[in-house]
Protein backbone atom coordinates (compact mmCIF):
# COMPACT_ATOMS: atom_id res chain seq x y z
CA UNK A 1 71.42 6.60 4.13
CA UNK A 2 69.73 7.39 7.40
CA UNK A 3 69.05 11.03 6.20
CA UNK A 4 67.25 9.07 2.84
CA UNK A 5 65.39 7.24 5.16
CA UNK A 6 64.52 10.04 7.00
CA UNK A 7 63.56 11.96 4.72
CA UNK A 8 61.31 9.30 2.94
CA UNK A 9 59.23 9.00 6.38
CA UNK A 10 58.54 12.67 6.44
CA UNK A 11 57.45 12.40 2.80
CA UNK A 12 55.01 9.83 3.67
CA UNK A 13 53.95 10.63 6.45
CA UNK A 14 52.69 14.50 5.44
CA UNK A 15 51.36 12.57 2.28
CA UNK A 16 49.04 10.25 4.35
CA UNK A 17 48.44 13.14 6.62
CA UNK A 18 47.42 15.46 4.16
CA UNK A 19 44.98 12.70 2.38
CA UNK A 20 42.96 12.36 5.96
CA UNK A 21 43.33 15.78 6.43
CA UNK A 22 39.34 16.60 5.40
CA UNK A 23 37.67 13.34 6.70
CA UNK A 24 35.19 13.86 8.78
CA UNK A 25 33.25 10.73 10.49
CA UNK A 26 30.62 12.64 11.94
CA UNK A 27 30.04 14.61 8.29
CA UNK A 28 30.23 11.30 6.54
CA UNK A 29 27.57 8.99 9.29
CA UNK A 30 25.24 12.01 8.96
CA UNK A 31 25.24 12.12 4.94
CA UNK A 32 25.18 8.27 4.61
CA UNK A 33 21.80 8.79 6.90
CA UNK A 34 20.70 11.70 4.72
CA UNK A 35 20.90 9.24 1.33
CA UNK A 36 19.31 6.32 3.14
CA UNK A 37 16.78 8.83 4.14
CA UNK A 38 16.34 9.88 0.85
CA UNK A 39 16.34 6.06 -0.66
CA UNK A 40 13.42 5.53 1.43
CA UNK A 41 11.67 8.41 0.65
CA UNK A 42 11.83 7.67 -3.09
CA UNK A 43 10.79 4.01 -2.64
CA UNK A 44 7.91 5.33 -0.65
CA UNK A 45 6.50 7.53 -3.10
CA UNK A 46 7.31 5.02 -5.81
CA UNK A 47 5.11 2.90 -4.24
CA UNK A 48 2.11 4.97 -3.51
CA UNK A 49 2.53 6.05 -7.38
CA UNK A 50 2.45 2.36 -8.40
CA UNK A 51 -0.85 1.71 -5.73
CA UNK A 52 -2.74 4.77 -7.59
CA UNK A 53 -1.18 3.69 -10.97
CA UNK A 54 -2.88 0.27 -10.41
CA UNK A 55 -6.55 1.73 -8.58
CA UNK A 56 -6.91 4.00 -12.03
CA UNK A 57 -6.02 1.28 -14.29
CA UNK A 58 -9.08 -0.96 -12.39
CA UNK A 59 -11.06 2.10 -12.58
CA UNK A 60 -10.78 2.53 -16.24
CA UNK A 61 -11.06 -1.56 -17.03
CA UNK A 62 -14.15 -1.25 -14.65
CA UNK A 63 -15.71 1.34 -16.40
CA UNK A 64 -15.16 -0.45 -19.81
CA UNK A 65 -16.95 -3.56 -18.10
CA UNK A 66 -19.53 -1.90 -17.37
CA UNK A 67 -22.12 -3.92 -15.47
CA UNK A 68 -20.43 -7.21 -16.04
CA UNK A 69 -17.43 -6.07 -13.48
CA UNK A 70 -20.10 -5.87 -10.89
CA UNK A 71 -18.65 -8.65 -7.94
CA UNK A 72 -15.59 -9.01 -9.57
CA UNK A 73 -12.50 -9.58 -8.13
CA UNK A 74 -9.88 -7.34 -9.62
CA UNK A 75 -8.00 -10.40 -10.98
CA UNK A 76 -11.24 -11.38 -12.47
CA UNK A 77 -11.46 -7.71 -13.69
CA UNK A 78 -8.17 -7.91 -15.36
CA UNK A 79 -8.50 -11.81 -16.75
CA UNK A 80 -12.03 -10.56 -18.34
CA UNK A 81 -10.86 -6.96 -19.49
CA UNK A 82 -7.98 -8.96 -21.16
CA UNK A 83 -10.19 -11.52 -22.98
CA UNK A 84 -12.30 -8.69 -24.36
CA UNK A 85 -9.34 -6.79 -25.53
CA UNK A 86 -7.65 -9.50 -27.45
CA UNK A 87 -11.53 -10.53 -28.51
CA UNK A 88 -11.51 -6.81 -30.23
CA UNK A 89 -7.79 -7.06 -31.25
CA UNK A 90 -9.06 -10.67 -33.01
CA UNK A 91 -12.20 -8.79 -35.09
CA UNK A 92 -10.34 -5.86 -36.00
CA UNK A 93 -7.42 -8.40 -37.23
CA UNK A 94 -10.31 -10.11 -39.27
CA UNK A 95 -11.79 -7.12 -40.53
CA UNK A 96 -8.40 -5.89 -41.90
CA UNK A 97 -8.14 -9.40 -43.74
CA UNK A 98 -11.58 -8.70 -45.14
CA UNK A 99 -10.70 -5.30 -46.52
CA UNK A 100 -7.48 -6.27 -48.12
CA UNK A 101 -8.95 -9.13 -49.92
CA UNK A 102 -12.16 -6.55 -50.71
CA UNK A 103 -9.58 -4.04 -51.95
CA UNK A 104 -7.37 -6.22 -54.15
CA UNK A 105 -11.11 -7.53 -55.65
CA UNK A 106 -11.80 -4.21 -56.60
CA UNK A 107 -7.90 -3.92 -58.09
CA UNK A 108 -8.68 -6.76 -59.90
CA UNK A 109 -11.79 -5.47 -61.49
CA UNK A 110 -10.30 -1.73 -62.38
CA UNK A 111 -7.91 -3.46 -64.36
CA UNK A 112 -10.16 -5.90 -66.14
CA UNK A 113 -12.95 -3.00 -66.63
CA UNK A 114 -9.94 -0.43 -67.60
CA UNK A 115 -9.58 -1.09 -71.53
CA UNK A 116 -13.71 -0.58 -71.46
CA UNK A 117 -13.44 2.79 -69.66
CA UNK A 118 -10.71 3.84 -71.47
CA UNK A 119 -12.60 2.82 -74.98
CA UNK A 120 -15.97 4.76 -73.53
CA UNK A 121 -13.41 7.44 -72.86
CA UNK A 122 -11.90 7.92 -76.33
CA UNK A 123 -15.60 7.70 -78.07
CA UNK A 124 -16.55 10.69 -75.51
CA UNK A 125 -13.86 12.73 -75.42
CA UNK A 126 -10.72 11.51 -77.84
CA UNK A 127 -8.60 10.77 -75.62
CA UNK A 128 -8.52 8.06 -72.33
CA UNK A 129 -7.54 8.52 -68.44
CA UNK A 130 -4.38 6.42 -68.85
């Protein structure tokens, strides 16, 4: 039994050896410093990107102001840019209603002024479009 028992503890103990056998604390501190290094860096330049991101978007709702972005704040720029834009968004909504309703009128009027044009058609030429 002893020699079991023996023989057990040698087993575990070159198992638990041989798992710590490549740790390194020094090698792990200094690569847990290199990712929080890099973490940092990435958040940095994510937020100079964002900064620039948001200076060009003012800069381009600006320019579509025009003079009326003149003493603006750039919450007023972006309240005002966003009125205009869902004022265009509302016309070009309208004038889409408009031209369906002027295109199923015109539908409407083939079809009643077909049998005409197809009659004028026959007398012409013997024989209609449809």
């Amino acid at each position: 039994m002893k020699t079991i028992a023996r023989c057990l503890l040698t087993v575990a103990f070159l198992l638990c050896t041989a798992a710590h056998a490549d740790y390194d604390p020094v090698l792990e501190a200094r690569e847990a410093a290199q990712r929080k290094a890099a973490a940092q860096k990435a958040a940095k330049e994510k937020a100079e990107n964002d900064r620039l991101s948001r200076e060009y978007a003012l800069k381009t709702k600006r320019a579509y102001l025009g003079k009326e972005a003149n003493g603006l704040t750039d919450a007023q720029v972006d309240k005002r840019y966003a009125d205009k834009v869902a004022e265009a968004q509302a016309k070009a909504r309208a004038a889409s209603v408009e031209g369906v309703k002027q295109f199923s009128e015109a539908q409407a009027l083939s079809a009643k002024s077909r049998p005409q044009a197809d009659q004028s058609m026959r007398g012409m030429y013997g024989k209609s479009l449809t």
